[in-house]
C-alpha atoms as a PDB file:
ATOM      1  CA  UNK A   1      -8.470 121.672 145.124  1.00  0.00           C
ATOM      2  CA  UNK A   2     -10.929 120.789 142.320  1.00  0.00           C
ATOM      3  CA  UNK A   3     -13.280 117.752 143.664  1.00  0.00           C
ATOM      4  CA  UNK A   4     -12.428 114.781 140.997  1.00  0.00           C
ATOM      5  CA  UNK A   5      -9.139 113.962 142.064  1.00  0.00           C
ATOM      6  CA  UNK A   6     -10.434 113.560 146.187  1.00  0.00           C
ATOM      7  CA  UNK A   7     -13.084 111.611 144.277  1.00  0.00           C
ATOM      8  CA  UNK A   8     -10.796 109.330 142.797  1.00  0.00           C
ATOM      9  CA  UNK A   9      -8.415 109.285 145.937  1.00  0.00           C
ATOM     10  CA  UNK A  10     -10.966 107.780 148.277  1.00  0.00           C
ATOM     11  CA  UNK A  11     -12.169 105.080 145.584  1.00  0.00           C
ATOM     12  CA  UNK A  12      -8.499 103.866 145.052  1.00  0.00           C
ATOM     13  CA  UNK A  13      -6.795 104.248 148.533  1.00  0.00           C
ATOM     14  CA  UNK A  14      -9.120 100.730 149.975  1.00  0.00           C
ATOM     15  CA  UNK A  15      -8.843  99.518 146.827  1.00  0.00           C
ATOM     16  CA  UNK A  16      -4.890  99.149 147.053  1.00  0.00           C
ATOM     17  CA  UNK A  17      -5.359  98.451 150.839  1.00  0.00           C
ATOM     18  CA  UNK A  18      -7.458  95.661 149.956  1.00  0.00           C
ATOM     19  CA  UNK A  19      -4.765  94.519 147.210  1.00  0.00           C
ATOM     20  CA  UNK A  20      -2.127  94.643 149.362  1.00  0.00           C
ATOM     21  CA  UNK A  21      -3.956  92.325 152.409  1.00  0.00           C
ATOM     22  CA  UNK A  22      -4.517  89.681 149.685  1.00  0.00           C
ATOM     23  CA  UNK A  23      -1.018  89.458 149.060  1.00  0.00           C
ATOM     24  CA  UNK A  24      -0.260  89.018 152.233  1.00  0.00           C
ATOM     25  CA  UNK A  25      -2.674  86.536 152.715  1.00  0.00           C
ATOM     26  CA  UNK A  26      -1.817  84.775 150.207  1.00  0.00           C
ATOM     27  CA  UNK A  27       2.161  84.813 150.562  1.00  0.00           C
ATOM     28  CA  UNK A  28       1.611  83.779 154.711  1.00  0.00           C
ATOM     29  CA  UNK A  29      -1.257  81.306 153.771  1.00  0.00           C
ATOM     30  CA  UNK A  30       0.813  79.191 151.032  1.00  0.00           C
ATOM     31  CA  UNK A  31       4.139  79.606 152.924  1.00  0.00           C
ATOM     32  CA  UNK A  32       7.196  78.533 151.651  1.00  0.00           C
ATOM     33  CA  UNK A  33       5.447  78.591 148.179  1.00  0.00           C
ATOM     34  CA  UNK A  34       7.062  82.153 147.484  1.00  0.00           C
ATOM     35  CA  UNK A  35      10.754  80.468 148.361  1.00  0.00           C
ATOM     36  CA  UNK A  36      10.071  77.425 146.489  1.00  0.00           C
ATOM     37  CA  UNK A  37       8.953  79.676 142.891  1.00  0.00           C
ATOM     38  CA  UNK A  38      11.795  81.894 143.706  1.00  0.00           C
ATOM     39  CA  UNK A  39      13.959  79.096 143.795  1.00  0.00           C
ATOM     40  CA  UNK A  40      12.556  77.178 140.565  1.00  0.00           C
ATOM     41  CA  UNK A  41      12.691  79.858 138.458  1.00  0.00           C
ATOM     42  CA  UNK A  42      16.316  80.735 139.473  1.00  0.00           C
ATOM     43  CA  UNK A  43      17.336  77.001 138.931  1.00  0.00           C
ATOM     44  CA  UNK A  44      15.316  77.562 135.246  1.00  0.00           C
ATOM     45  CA  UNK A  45      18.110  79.818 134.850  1.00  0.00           C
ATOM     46  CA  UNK A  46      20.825  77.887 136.269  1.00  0.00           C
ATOM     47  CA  UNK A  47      20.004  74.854 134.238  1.00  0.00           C
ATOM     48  CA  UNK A  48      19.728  77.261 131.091  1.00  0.00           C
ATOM     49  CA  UNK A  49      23.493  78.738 131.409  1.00  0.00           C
ATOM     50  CA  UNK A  50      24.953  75.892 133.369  1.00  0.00           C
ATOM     51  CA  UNK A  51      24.093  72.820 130.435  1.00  0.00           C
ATOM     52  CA  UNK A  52      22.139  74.473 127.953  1.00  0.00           C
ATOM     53  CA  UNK A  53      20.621  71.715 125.328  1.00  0.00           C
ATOM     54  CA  UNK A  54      17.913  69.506 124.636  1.00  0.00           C
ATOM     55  CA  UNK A  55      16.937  68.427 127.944  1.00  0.00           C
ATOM     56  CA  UNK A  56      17.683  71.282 129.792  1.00  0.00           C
ATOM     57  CA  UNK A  57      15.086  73.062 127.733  1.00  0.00           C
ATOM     58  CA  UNK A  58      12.688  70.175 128.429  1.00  0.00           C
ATOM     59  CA  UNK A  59      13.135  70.980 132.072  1.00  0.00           C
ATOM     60  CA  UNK A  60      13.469  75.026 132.125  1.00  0.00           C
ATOM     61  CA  UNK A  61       9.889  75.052 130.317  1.00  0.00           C
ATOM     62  CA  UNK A  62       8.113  72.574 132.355  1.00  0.00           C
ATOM     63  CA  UNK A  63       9.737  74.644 135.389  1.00  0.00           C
ATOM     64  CA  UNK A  64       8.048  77.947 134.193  1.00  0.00           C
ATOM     65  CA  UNK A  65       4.721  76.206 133.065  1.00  0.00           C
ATOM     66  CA  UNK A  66       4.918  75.272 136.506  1.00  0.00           C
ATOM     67  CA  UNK A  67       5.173  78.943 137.980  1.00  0.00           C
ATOM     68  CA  UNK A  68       2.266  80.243 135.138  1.00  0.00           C
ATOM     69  CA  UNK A  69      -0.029  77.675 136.271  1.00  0.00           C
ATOM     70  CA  UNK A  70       0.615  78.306 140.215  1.00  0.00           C
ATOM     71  CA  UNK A  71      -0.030  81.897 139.538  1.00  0.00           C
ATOM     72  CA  UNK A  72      -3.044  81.530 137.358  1.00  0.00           C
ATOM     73  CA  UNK A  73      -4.839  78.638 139.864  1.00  0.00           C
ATOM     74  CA  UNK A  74      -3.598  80.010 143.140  1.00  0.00           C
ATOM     75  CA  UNK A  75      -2.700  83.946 143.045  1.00  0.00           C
ATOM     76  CA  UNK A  76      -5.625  84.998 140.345  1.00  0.00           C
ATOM     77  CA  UNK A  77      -8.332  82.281 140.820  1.00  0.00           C
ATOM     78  CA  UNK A  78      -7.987  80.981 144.044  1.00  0.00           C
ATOM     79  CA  UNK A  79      -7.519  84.445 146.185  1.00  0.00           C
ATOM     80  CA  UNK A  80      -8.131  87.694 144.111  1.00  0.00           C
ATOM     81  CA  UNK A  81     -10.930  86.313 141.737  1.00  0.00           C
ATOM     82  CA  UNK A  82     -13.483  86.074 144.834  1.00  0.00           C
ATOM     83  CA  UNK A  83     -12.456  90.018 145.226  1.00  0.00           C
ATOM     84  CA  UNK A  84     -12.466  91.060 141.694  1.00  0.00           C
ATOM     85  CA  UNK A  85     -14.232  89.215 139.295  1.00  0.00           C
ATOM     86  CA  UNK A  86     -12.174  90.190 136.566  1.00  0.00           C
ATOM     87  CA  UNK A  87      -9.140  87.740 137.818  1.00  0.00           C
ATOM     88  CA  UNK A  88     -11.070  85.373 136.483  1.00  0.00           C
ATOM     89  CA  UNK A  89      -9.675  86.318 133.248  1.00  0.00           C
ATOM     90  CA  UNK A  90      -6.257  86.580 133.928  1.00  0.00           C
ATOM     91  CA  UNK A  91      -6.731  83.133 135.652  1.00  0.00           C
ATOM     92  CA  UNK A  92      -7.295  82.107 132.543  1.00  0.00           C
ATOM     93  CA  UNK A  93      -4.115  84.207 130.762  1.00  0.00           C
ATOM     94  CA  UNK A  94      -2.078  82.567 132.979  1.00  0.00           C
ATOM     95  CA  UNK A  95      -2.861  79.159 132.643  1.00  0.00           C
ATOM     96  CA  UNK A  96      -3.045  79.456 128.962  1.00  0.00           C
ATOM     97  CA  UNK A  97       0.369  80.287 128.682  1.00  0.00           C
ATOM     98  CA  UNK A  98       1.739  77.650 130.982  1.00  0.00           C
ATOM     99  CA  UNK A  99      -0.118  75.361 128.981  1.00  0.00           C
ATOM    100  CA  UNK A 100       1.828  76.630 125.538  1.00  0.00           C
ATOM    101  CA  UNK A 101       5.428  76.176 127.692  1.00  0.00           C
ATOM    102  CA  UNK A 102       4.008  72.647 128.357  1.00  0.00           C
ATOM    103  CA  UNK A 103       3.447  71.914 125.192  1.00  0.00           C
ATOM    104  CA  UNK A 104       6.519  73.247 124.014  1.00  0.00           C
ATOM    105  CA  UNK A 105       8.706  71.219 126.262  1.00  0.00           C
ATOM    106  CA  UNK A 106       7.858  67.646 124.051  1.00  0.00           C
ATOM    107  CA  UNK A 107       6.246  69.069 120.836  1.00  0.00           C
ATOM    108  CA  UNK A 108       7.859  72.888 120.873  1.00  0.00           C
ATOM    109  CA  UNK A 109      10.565  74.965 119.000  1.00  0.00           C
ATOM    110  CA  UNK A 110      11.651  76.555 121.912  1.00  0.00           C
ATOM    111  CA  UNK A 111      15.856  76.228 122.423  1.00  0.00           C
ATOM    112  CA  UNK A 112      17.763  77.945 125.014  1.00  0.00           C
ATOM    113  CA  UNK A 113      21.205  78.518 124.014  1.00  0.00           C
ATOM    114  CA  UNK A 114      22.501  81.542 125.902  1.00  0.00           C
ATOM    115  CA  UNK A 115      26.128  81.344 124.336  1.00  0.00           C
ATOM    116  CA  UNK A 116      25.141  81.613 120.653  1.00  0.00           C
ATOM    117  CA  UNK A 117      24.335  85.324 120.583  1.00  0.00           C
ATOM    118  CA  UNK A 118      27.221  87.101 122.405  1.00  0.00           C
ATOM    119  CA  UNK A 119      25.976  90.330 122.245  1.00  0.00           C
ATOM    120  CA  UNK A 120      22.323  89.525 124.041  1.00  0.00           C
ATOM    121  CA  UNK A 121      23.959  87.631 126.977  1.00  0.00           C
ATOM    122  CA  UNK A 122      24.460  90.353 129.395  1.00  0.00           C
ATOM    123  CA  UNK A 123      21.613  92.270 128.664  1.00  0.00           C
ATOM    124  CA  UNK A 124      19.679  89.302 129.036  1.00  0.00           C
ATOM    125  CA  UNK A 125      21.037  88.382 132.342  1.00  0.00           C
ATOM    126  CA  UNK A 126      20.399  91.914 133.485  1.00  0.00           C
ATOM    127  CA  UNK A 127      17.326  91.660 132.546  1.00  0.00           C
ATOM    128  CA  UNK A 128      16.305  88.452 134.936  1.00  0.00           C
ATOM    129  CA  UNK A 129      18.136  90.078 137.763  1.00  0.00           C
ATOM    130  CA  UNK A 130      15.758  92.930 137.117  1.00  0.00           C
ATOM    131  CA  UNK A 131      12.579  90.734 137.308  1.00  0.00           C
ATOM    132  CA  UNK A 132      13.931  88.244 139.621  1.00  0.00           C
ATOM    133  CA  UNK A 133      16.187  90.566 142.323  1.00  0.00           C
ATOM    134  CA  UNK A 134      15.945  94.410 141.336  1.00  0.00           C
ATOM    135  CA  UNK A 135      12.112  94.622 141.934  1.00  0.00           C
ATOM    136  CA  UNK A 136      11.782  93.153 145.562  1.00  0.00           C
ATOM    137  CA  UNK A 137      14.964  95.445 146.564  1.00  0.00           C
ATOM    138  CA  UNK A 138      13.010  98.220 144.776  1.00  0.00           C
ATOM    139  CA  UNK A 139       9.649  96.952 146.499  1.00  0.00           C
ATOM    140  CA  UNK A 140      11.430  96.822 149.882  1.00  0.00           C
ATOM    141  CA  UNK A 141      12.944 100.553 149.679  1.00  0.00           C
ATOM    142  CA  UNK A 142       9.409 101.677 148.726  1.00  0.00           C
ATOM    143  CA  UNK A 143       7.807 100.287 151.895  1.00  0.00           C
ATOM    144  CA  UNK A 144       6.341  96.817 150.852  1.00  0.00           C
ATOM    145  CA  UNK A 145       8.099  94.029 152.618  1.00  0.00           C
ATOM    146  CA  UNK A 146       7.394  90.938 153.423  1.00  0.00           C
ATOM    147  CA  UNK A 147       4.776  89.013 153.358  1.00  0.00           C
ATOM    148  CA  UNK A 148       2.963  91.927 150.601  1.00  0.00           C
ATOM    149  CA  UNK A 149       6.078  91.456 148.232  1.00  0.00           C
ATOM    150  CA  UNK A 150       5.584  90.034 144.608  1.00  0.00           C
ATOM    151  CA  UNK A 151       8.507  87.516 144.406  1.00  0.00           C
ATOM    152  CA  UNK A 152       9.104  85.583 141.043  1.00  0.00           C
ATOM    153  CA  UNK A 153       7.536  82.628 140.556  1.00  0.00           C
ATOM    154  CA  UNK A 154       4.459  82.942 142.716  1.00  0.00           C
ATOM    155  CA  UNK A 155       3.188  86.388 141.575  1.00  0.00           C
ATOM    156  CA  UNK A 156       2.405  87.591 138.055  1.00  0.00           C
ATOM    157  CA  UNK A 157       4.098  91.139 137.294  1.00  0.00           C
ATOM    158  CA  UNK A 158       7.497  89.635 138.038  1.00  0.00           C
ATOM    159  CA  UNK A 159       7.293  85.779 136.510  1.00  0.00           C
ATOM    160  CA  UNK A 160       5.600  87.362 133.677  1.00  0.00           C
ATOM    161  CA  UNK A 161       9.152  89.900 133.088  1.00  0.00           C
ATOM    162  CA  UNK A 162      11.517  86.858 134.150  1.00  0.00           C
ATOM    163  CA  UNK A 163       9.606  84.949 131.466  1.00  0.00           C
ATOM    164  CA  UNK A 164      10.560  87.355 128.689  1.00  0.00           C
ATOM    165  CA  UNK A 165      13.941  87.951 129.808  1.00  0.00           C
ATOM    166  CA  UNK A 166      14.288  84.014 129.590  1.00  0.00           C
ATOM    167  CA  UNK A 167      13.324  83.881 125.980  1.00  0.00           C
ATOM    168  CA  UNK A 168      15.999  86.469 124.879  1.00  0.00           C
ATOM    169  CA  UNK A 169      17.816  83.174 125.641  1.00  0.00           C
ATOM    170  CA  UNK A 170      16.539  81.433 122.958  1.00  0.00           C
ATOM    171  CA  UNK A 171      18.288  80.071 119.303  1.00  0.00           C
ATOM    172  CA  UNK A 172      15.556  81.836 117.311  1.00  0.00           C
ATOM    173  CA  UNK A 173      13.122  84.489 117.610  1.00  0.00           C
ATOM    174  CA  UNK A 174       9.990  82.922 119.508  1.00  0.00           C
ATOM    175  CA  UNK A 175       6.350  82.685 118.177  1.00  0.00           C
ATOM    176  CA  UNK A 176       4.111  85.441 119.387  1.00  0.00           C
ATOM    177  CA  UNK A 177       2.383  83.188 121.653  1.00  0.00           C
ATOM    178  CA  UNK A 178       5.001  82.942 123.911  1.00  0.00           C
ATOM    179  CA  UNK A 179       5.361  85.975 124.438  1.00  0.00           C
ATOM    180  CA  UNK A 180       2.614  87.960 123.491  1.00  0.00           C
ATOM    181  CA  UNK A 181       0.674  87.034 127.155  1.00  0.00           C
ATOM    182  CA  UNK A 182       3.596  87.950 129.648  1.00  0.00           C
ATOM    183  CA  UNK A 183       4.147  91.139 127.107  1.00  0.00           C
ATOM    184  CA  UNK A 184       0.942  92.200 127.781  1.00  0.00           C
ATOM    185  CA  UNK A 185       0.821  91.698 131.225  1.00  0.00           C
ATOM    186  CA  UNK A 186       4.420  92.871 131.777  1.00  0.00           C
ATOM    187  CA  UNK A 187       3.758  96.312 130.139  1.00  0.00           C
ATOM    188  CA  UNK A 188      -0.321  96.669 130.423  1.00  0.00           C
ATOM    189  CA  UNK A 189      -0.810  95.644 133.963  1.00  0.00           C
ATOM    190  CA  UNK A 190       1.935  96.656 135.382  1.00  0.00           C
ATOM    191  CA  UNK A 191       1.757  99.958 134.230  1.00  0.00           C
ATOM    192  CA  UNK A 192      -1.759 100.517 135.157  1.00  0.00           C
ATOM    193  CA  UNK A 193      -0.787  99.484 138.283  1.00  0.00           C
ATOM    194  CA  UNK A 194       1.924 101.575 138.882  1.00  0.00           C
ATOM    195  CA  UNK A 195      -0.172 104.369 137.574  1.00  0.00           C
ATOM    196  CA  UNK A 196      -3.170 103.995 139.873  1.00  0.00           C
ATOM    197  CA  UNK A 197      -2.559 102.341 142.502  1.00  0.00           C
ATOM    198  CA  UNK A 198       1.178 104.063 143.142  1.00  0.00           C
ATOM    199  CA  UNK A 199       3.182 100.510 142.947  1.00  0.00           C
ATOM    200  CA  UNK A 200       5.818 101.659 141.467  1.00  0.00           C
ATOM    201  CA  UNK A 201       8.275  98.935 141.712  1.00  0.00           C
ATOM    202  CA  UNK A 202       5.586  97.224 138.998  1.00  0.00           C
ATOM    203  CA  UNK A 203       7.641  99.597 136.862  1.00  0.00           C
ATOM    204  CA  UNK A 204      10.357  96.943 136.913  1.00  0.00           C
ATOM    205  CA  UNK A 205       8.990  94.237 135.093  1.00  0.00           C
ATOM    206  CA  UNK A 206       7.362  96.826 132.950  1.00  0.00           C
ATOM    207  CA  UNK A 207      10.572  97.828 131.834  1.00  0.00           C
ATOM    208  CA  UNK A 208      11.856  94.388 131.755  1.00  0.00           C
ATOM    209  CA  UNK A 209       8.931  93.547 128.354  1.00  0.00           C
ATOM    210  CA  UNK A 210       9.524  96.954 126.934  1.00  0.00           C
ATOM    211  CA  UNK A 211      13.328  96.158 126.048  1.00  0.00           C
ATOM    212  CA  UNK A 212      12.379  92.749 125.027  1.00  0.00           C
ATOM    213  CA  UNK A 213       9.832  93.744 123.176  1.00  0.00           C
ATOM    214  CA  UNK A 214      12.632  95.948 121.473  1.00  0.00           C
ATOM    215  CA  UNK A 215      14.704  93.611 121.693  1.00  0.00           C
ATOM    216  CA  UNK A 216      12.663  91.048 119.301  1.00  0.00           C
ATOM    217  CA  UNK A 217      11.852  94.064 116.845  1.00  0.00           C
ATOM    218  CA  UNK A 218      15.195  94.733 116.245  1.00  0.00           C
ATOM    219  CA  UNK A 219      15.774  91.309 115.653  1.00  0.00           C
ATOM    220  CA  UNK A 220      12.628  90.642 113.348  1.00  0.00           C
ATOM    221  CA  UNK A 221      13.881  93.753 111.183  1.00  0.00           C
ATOM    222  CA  UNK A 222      17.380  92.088 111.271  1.00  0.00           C
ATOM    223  CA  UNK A 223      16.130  89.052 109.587  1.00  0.00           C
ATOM    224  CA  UNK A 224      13.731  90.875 106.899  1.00  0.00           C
ATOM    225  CA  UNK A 225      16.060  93.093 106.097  1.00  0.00           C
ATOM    226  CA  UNK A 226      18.585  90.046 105.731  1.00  0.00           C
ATOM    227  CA  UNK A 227      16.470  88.429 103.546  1.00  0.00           C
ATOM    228  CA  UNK A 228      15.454  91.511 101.185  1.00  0.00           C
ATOM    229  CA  UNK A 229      19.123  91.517 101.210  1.00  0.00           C
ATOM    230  CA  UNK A 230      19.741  88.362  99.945  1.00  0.00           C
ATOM    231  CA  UNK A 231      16.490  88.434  97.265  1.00  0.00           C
ATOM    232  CA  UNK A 232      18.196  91.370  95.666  1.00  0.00           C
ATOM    233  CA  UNK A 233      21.459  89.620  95.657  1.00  0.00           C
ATOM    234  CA  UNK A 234      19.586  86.378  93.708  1.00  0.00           C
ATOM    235  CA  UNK A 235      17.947  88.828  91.558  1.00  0.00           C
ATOM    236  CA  UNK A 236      21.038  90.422  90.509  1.00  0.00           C
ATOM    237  CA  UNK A 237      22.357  87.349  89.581  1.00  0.00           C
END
């Protein structure tokens, strides 16, 4: 057995010990928090294909600004920044992009209207099972219950994916900035995550931004290729 991968075996394995105790610190210490997220970014949902329209998308953003910023102040900055500096950062990610769903709920283009495209509904609702249900049942069956599960709404690889499957919701094709942060995380992150620490229900939500990310490229070629369409049409003419 060559000597690097022992190496890199004994630096990881307290490492993921030591991310896993946090988590379960954290989910005991702020107690029903985890139920409560859960619960508002379910009723995001609910409000979303229940009434869909003007105020509902007031509420359904200031509902997920509300998990970003929890996760960004509480998860990153208030319990795994003291361990690793570098949560600092994401800290910072986080509360960024709650702050542009704030801002979007009064001043923002941002219209959730589930019914409009047919053919995205299911695949959008699969995909906020997957972030919301699929990867604590996957977590669970790999050996990480309670309290060191990742729910939605209180942790970041999941609200990040339930985020993005949200905004397949949407009337039009969303800015990059309201996306581009859970992408990252979503598909970055988790990956790295899965990768090296062996967390490989993080693969969820990983999965969750890739066919979003699809999903919005696909679209974005629809519409140029729509409008070349159209230009030739006027030229012709």
């Amino acid at each position: 057995m060559p000597p690097a991968p022992v190496a890199i075996e004994e630096i990881e394995t307290p490492t993921r010990e030591l991310v896993l105790g946090l988590v379960g610190v954290y989910n005991r210490a702020y107690w029903p928090a985890a139920a409560f997220g859960a619960v508002a970014a379910f009723a995001a949902v609910a409000l979303v294909l229940i009434k869909p329209g003007a105020f509902t998308d007031i509420l359904a953003k200031i509902l997920l600004n509300f998990l970003w910023l929890w996760t960004g102040i509480i998860f990153f900055w208030g319990r795994f920044a003291p361990e690793f500096h570098v949560a600092y950062l994401f800290a910072f990610a986080f509360i960024i992009q709650g702050s542009f769903l704030f801002a979007d709920a009064f001043y923002g283009t941002l219209e959730f209207r589930p019914y409009k495209n047919a053919a995205a509904f299911v695949p959008g609702c699969a995909l906020v099972a997957a972030a919301g249900i699929v990867h604590p049942i996957v977590s669970t069956w790999l050996g990480r219950s309670w309290p060191e599960l990742q729910v939605v709404g209180t942790a970041p690889g999941p609200t990040a994916a339930f985020t993005l499957a949200l905004l397949t919701f949407t009337l039009h094709k969303p800015r990059p900035l309201f996306f581009l942060i859970p992408a990252a995380w979503a598909v970055v992150a988790c990956l790295r995550i899965a990768l090296a620490w062996r967390y490989y229900e993080e693969l969820v939500p990983a999965g969750v931004a890739a066919a979003v990310i699809l999903y919005f490229v696909a679209a974005a070629s629809r519409t140029l290729l729509a409008r070349k369409s159209d230009a030739a049409q006027g030229a012709a003419r």
